[in-house]
C-alpha atoms as a PDB file:
ATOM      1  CA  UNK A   1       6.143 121.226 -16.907  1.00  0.00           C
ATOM      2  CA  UNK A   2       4.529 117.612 -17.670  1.00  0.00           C
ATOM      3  CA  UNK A   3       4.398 116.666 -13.803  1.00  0.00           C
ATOM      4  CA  UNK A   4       3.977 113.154 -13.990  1.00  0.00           C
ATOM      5  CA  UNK A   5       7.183 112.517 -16.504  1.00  0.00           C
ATOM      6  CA  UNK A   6       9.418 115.005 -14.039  1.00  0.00           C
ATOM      7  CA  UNK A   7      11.896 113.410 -11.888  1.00  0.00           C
ATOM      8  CA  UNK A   8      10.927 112.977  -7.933  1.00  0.00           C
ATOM      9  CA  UNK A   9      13.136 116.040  -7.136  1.00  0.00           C
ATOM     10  CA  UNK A  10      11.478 118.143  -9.910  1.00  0.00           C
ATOM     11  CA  UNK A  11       8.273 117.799  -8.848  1.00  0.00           C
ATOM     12  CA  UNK A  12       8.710 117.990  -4.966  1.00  0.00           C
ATOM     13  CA  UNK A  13      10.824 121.144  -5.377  1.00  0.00           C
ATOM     14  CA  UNK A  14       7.992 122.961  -7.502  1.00  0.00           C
ATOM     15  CA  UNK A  15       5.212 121.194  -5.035  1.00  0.00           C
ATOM     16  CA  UNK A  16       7.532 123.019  -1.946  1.00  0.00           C
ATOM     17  CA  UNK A  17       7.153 126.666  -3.808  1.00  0.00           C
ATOM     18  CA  UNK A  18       4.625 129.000  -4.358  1.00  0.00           C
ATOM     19  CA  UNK A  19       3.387 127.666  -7.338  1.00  0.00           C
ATOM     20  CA  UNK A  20      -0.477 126.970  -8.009  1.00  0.00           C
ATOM     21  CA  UNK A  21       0.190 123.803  -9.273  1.00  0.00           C
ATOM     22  CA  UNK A  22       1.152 120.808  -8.528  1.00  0.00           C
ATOM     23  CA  UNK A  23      -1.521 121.197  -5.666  1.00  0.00           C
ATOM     24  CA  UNK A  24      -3.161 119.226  -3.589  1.00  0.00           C
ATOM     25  CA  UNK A  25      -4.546 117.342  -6.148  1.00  0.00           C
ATOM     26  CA  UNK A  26      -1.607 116.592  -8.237  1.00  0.00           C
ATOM     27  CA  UNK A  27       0.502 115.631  -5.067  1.00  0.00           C
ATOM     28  CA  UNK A  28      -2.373 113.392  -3.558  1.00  0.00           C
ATOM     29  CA  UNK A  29      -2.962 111.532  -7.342  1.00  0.00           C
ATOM     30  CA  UNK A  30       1.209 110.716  -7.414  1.00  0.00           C
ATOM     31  CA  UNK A  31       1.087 109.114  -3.711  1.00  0.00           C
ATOM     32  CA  UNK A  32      -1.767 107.213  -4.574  1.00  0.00           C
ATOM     33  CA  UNK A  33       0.137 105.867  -8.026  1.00  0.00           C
ATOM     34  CA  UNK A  34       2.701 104.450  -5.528  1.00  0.00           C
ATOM     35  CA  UNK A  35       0.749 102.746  -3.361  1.00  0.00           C
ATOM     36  CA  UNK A  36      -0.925 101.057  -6.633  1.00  0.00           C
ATOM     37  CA  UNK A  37       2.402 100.846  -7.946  1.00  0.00           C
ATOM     38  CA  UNK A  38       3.403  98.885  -4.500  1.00  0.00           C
ATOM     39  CA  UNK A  39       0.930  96.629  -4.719  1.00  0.00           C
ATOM     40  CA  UNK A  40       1.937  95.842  -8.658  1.00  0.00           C
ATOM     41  CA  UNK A  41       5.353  94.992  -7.453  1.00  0.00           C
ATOM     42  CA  UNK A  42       4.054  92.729  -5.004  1.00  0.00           C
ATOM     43  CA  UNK A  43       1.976  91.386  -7.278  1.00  0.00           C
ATOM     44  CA  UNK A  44       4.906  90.393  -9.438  1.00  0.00           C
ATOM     45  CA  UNK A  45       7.026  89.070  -6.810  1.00  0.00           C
ATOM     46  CA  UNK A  46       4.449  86.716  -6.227  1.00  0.00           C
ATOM     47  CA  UNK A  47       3.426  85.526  -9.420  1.00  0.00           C
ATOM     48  CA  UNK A  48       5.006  82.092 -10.866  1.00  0.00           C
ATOM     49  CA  UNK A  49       6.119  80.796  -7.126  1.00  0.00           C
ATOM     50  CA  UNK A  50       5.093  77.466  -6.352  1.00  0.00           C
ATOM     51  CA  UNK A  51       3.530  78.048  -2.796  1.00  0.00           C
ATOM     52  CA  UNK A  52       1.420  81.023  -4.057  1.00  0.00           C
ATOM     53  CA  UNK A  53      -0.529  78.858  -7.103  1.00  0.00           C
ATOM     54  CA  UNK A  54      -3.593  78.311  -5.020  1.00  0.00           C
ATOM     55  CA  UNK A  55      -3.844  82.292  -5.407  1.00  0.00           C
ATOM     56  CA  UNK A  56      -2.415  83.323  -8.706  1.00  0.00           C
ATOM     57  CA  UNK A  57      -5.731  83.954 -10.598  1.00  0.00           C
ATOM     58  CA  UNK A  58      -6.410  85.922  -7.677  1.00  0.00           C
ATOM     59  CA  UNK A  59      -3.359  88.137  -8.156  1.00  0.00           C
ATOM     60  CA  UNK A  60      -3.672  88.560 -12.027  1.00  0.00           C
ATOM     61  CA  UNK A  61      -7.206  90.271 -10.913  1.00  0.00           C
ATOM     62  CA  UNK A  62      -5.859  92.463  -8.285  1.00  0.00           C
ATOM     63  CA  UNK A  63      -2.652  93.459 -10.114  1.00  0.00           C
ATOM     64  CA  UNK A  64      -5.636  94.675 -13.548  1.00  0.00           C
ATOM     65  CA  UNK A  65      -7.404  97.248 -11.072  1.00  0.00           C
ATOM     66  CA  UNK A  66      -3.722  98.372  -9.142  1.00  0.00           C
ATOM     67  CA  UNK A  67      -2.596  98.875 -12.734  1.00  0.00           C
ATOM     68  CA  UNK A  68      -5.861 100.527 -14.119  1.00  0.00           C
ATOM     69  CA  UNK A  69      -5.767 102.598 -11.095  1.00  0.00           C
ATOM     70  CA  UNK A  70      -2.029 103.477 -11.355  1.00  0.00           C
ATOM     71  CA  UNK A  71      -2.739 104.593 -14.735  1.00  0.00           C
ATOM     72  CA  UNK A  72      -5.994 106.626 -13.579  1.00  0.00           C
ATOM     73  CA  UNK A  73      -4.033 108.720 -10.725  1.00  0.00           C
ATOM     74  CA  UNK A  74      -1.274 109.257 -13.217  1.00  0.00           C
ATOM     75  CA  UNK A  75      -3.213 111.040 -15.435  1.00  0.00           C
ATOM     76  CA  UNK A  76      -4.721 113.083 -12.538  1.00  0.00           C
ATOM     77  CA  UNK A  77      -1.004 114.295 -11.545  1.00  0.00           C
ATOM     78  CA  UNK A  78      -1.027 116.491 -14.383  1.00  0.00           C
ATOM     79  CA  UNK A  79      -4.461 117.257 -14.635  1.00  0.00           C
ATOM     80  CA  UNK A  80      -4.369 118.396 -10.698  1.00  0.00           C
ATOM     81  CA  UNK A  81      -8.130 117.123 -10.341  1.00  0.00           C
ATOM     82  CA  UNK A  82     -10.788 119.790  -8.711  1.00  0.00           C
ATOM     83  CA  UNK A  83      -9.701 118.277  -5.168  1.00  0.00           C
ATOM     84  CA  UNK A  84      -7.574 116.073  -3.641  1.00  0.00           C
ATOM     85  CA  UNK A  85     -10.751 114.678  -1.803  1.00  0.00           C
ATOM     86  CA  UNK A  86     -11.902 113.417  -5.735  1.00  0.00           C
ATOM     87  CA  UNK A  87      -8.766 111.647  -5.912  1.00  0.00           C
ATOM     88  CA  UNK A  88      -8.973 110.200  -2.590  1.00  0.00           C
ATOM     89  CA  UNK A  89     -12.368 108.848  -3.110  1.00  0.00           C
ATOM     90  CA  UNK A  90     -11.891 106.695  -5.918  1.00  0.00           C
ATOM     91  CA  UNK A  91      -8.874 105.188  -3.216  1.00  0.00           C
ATOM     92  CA  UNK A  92     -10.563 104.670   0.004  1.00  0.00           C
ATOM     93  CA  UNK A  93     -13.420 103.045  -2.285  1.00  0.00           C
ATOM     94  CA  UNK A  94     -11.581 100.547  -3.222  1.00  0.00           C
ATOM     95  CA  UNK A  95     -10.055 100.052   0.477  1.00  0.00           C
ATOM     96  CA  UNK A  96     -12.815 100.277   2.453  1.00  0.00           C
ATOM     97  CA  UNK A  97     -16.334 101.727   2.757  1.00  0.00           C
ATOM     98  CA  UNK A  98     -16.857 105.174   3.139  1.00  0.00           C
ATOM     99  CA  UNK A  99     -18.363 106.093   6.678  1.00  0.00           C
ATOM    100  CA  UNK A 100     -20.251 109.306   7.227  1.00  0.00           C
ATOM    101  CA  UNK A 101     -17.138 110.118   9.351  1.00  0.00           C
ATOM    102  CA  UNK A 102     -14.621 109.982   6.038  1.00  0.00           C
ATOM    103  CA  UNK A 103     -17.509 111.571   3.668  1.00  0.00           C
ATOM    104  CA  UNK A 104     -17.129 114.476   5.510  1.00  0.00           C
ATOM    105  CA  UNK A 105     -13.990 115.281   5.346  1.00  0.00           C
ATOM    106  CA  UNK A 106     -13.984 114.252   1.300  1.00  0.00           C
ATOM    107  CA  UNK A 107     -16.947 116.912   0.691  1.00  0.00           C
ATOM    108  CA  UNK A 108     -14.829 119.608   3.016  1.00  0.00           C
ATOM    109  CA  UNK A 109     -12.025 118.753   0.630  1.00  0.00           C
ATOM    110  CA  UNK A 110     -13.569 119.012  -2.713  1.00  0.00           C
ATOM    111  CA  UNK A 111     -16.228 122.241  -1.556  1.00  0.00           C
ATOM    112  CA  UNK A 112     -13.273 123.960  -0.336  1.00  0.00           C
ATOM    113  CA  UNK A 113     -11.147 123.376  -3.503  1.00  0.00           C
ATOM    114  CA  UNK A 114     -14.197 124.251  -6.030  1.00  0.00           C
ATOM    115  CA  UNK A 115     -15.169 127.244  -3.691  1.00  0.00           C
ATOM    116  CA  UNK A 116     -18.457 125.561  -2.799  1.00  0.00           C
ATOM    117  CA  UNK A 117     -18.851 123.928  -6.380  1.00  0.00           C
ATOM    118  CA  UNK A 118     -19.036 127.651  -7.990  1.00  0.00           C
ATOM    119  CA  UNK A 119     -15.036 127.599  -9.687  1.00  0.00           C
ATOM    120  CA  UNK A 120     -14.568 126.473 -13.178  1.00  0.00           C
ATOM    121  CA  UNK A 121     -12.382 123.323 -11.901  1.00  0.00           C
ATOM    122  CA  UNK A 122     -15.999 121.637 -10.952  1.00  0.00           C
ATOM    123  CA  UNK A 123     -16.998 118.952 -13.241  1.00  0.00           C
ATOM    124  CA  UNK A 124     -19.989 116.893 -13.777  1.00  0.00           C
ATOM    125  CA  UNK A 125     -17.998 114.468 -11.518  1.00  0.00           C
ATOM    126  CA  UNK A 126     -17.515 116.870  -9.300  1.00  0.00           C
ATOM    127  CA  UNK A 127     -20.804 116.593  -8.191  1.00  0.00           C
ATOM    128  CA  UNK A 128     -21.781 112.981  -8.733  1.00  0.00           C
ATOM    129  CA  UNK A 129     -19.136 112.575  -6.180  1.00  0.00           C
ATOM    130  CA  UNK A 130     -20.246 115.029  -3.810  1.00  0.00           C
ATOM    131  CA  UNK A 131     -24.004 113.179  -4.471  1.00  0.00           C
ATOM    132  CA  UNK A 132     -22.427 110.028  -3.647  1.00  0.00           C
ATOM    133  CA  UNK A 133     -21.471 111.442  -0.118  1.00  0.00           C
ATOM    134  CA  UNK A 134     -24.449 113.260   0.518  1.00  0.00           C
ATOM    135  CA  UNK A 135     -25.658 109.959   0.412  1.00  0.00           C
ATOM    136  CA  UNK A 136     -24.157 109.033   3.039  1.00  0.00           C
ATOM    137  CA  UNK A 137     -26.184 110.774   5.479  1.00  0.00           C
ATOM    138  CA  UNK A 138     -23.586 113.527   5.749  1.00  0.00           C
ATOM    139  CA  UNK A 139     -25.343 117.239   6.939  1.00  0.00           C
ATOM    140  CA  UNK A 140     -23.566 120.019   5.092  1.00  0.00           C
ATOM    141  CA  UNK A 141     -25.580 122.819   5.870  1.00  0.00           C
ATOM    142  CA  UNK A 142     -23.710 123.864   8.928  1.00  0.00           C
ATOM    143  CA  UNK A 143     -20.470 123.170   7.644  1.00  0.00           C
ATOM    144  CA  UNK A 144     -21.136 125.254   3.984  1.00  0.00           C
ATOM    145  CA  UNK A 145     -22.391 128.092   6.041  1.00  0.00           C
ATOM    146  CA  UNK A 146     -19.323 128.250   8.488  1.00  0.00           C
ATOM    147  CA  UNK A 147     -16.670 127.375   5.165  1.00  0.00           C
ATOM    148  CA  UNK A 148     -18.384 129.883   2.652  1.00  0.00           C
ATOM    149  CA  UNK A 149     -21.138 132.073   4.138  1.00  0.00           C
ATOM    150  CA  UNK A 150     -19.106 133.654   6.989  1.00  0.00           C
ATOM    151  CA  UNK A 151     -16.327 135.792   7.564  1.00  0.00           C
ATOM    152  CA  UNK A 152     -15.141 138.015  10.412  1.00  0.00           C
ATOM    153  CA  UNK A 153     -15.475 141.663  11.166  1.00  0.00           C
ATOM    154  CA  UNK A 154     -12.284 141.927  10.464  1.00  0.00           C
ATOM    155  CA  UNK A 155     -11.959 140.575   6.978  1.00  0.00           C
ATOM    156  CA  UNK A 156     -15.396 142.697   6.337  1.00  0.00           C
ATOM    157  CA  UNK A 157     -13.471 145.985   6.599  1.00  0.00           C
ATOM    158  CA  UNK A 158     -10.554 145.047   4.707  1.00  0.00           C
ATOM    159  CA  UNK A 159     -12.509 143.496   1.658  1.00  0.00           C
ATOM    160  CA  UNK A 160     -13.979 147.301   1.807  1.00  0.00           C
ATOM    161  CA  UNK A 161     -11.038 148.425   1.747  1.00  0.00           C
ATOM    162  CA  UNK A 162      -9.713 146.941  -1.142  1.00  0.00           C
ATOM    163  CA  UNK A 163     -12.902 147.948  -3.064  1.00  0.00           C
ATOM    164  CA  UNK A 164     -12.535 151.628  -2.290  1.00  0.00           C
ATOM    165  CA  UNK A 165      -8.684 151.430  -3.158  1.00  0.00           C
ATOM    166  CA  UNK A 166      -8.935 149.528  -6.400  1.00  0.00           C
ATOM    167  CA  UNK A 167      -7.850 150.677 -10.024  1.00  0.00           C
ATOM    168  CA  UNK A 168      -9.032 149.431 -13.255  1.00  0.00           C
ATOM    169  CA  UNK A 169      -7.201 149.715 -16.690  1.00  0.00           C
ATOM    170  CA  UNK A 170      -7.510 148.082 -20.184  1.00  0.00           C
ATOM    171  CA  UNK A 171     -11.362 150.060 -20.590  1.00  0.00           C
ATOM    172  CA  UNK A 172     -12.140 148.796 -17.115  1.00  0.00           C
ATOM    173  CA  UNK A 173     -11.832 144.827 -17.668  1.00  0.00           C
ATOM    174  CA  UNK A 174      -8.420 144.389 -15.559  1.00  0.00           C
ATOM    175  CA  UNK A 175      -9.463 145.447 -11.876  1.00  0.00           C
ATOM    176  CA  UNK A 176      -6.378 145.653  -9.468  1.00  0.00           C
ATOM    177  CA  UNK A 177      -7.015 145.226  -5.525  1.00  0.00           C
ATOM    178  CA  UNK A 178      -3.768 145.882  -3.376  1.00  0.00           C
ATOM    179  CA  UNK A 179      -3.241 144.417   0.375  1.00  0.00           C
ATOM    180  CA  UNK A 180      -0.261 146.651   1.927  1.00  0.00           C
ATOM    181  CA  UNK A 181       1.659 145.518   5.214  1.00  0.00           C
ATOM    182  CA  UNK A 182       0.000 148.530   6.549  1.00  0.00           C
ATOM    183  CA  UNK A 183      -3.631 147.568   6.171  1.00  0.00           C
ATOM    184  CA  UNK A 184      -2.976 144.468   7.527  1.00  0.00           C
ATOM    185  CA  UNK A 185      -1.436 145.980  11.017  1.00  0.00           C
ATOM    186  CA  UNK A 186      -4.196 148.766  11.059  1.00  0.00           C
ATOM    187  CA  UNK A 187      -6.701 146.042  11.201  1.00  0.00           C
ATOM    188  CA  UNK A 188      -4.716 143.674  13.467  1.00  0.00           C
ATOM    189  CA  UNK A 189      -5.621 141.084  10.635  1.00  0.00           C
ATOM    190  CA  UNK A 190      -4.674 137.460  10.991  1.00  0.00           C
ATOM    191  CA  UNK A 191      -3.809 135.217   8.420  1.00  0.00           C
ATOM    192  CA  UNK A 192      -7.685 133.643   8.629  1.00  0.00           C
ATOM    193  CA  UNK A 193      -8.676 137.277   7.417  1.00  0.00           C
ATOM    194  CA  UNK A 194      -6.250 137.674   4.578  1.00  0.00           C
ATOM    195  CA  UNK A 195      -7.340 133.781   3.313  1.00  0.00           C
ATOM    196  CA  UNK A 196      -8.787 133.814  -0.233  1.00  0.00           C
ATOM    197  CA  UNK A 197      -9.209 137.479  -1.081  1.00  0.00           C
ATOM    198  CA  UNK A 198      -7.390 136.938  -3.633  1.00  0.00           C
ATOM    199  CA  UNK A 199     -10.564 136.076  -5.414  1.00  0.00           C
ATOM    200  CA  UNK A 200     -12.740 139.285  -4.455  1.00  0.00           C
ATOM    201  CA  UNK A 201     -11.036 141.314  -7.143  1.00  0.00           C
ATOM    202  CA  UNK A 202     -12.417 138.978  -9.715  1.00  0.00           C
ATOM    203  CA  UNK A 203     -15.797 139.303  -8.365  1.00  0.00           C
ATOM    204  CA  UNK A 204     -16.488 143.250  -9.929  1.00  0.00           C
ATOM    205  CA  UNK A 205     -18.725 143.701 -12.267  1.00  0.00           C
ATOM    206  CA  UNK A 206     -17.524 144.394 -15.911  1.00  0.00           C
ATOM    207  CA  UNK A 207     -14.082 142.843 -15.378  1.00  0.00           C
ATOM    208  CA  UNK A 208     -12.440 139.445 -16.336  1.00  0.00           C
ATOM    209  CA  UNK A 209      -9.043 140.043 -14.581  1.00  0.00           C
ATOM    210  CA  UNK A 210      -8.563 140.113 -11.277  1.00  0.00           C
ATOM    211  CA  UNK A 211      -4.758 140.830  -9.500  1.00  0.00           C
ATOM    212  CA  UNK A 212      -4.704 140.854  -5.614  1.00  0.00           C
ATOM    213  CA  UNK A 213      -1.185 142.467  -4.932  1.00  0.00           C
ATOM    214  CA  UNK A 214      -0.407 141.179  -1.849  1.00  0.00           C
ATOM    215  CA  UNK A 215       2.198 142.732   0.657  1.00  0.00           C
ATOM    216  CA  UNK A 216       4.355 140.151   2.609  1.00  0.00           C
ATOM    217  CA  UNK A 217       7.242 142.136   3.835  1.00  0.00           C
ATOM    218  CA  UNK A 218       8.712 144.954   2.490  1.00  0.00           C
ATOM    219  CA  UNK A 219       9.952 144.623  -1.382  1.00  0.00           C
ATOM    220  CA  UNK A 220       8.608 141.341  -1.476  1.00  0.00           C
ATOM    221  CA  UNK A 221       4.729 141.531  -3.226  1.00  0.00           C
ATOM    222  CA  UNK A 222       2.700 137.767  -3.888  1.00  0.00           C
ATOM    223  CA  UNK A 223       0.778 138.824  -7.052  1.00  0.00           C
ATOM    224  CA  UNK A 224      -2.606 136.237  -7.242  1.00  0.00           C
ATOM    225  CA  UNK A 225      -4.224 136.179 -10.920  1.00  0.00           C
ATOM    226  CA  UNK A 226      -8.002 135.306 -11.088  1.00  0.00           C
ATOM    227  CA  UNK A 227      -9.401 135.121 -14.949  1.00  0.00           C
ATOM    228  CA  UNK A 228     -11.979 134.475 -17.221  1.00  0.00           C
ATOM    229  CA  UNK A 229     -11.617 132.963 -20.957  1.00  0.00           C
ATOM    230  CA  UNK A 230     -10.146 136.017 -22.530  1.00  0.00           C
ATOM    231  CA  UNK A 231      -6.893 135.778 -20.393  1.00  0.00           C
ATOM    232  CA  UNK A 232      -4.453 133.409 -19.779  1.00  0.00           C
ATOM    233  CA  UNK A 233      -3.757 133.519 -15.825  1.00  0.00           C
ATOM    234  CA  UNK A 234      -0.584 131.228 -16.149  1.00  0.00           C
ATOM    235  CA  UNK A 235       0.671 132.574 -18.904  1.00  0.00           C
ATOM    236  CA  UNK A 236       0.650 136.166 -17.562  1.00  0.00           C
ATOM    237  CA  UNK A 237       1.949 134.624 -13.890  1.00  0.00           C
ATOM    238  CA  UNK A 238       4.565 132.590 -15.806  1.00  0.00           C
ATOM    239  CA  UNK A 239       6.450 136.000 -17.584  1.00  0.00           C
ATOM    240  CA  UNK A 240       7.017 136.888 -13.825  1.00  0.00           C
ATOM    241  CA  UNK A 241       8.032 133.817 -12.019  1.00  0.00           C
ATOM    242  CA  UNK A 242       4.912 132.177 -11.879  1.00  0.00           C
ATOM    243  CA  UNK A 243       2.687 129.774 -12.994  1.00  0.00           C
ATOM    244  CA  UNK A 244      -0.480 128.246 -12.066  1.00  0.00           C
ATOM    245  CA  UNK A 245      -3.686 127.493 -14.127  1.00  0.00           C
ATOM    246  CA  UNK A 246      -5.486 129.134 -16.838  1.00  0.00           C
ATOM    247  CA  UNK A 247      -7.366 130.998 -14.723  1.00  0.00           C
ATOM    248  CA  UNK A 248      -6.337 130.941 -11.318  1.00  0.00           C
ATOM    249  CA  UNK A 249      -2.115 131.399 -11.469  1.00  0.00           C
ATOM    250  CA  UNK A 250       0.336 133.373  -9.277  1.00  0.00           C
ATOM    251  CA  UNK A 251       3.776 134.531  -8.917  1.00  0.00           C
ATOM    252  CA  UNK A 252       6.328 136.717  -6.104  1.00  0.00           C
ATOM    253  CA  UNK A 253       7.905 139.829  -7.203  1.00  0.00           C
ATOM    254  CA  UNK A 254      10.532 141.993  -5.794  1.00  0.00           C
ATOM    255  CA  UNK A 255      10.156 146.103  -5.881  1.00  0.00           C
ATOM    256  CA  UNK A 256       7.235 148.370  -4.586  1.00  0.00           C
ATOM    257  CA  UNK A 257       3.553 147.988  -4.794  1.00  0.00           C
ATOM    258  CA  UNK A 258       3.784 150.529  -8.079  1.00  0.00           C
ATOM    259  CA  UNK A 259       6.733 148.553  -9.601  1.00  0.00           C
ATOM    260  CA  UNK A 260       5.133 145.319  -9.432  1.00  0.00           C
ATOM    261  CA  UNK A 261       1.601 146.569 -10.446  1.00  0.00           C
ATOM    262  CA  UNK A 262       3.317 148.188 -13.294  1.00  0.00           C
ATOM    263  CA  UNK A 263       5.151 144.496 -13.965  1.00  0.00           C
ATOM    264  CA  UNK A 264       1.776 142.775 -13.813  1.00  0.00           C
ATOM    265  CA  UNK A 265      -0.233 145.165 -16.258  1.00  0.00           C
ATOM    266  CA  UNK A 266       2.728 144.630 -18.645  1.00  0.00           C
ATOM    267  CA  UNK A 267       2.926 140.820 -18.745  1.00  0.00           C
ATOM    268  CA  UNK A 268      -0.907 141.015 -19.361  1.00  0.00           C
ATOM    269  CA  UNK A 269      -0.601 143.458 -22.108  1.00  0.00           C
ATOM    270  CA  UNK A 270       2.075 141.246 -23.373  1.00  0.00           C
ATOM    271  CA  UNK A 271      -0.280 138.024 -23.570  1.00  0.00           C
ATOM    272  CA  UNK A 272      -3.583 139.701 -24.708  1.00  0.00           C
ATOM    273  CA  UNK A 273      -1.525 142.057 -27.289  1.00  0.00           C
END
């Protein structure tokens, strides 16, 4: 779907599903196109009246960067930038300066969303904006180290778990890691556990395809897709449901863990022929 010609119900149904995308980023580019957009229309409203003149010139400058910036963020709707927290700081820039206080919170945004700079969404801007904070005077040691370098007991044991349960097809490249309701109540896991391990399976050695079955109740499996160049992630995600990026997509599925593994490894047989 082109996001940013889709009508305001369109997008904020898709944006309310389990889709990948629109994310954070897209959703966080649109409101910021309003608010530029606002400011145009004022803009207008106050050109050509009498009692503004003294400020006109003014106004024509403003209403070139609202519109440049409109035009910016729109673009970033569809292209769902690495982070919302890029997006954001090219619009508190031009509001106000950015304290150590908000820097924080921009680089917690975009590490989190580029897990730690290391996903394939990072860009050479990526990381002049993250310079541009660290510049700040922020200190991101502690804060990388609790975000990306730790994880609990608990999520420990089921990550082994998954690796001693996987299967691989497709001469080993297509590695699938499963995450039953049952696992989850033998290891009194909470939802901080179970966060992002949907990306271990793509972290084996050999493999370029990595599905995380997930259980979330029973006959109800989230399938999370996790790809290199080779595959398509959205395109396998969208012949179930789904959708998502090129490598990072997603979809639900009905039936048994079997049924919907079998589903999966035939929507990517279907795509890589």
């Amino acid at each position: 779907m082109d996001f940013a010609q889709a009508s305001c119900t369109e997008f904020v149904t898709v944006l309310a599903s389990n889709a990948p995308v629109p994310g954070g980023g897209g959703a966080s580019a649109l409101v910021g196109a309003l608010g530029a957009a606002l400011a145009s229309m004022v803009g207008n409203y106050t050109l050509g009246k009498q009692k503004y003149a003294g400020v006109e010139a003014e106004v024509r400058a403003l209403m070139v960067r609202t519109e440049e910036l409109r035009t910016r963020l729109l673009a970033q709707v569809d292209a769902d930038a690495a982070a919302c927290g890029e997006i954001l700081y090219g619009i508190i820039r031009e509001l106000t300066a950015v304290t150590p206080d908000i820097a924080m919170l921009l680089y917690v945004a975009i590490a989190t969303d580029t897990g730690c700079f290391v996903y394939s969404n990072t860009t050479a801007q990526t990381h002049r904006i993250a310079s541009e904070l660290l510049g700040c005077g922020i200190d991101v040691g502690p804060v990388n180290k609790a975000l990306f370098r730790t994880k609990s007991r608990t999520r420990l044991a089921m990550e082994a778990r998954m690796v001693a349960d996987m299967t691989l097809f497709d001469q080993d490249r297509v590695v699938v890691m499963t995450i039953p309701l049952s696992l989850r109540q033998e290891m009194h896991a909470t939802e901080a556990d179970i966060e992002e391990l949907s990306s271990l399976a793509a972290l084996v050695e050999g493999t370029d395809c990595g599905v995380t079955l997930r259980e979330l109740r029973p006959g109800v499996i989230k399938i999370s897709l996790r790809t290199g160049p080779r595959v398509d992630a959205c395109a396998v995600c969208q012949k179930l449901g789904g959708g998502g990026h090129k490598a990072a997509a997603g979809a639900t599925a009905d039936g048994t863990m079997d049924e919907v593994r079998s589903a999966v490894l035939r929507a990517y047989q279907e795509v890589v022929g």
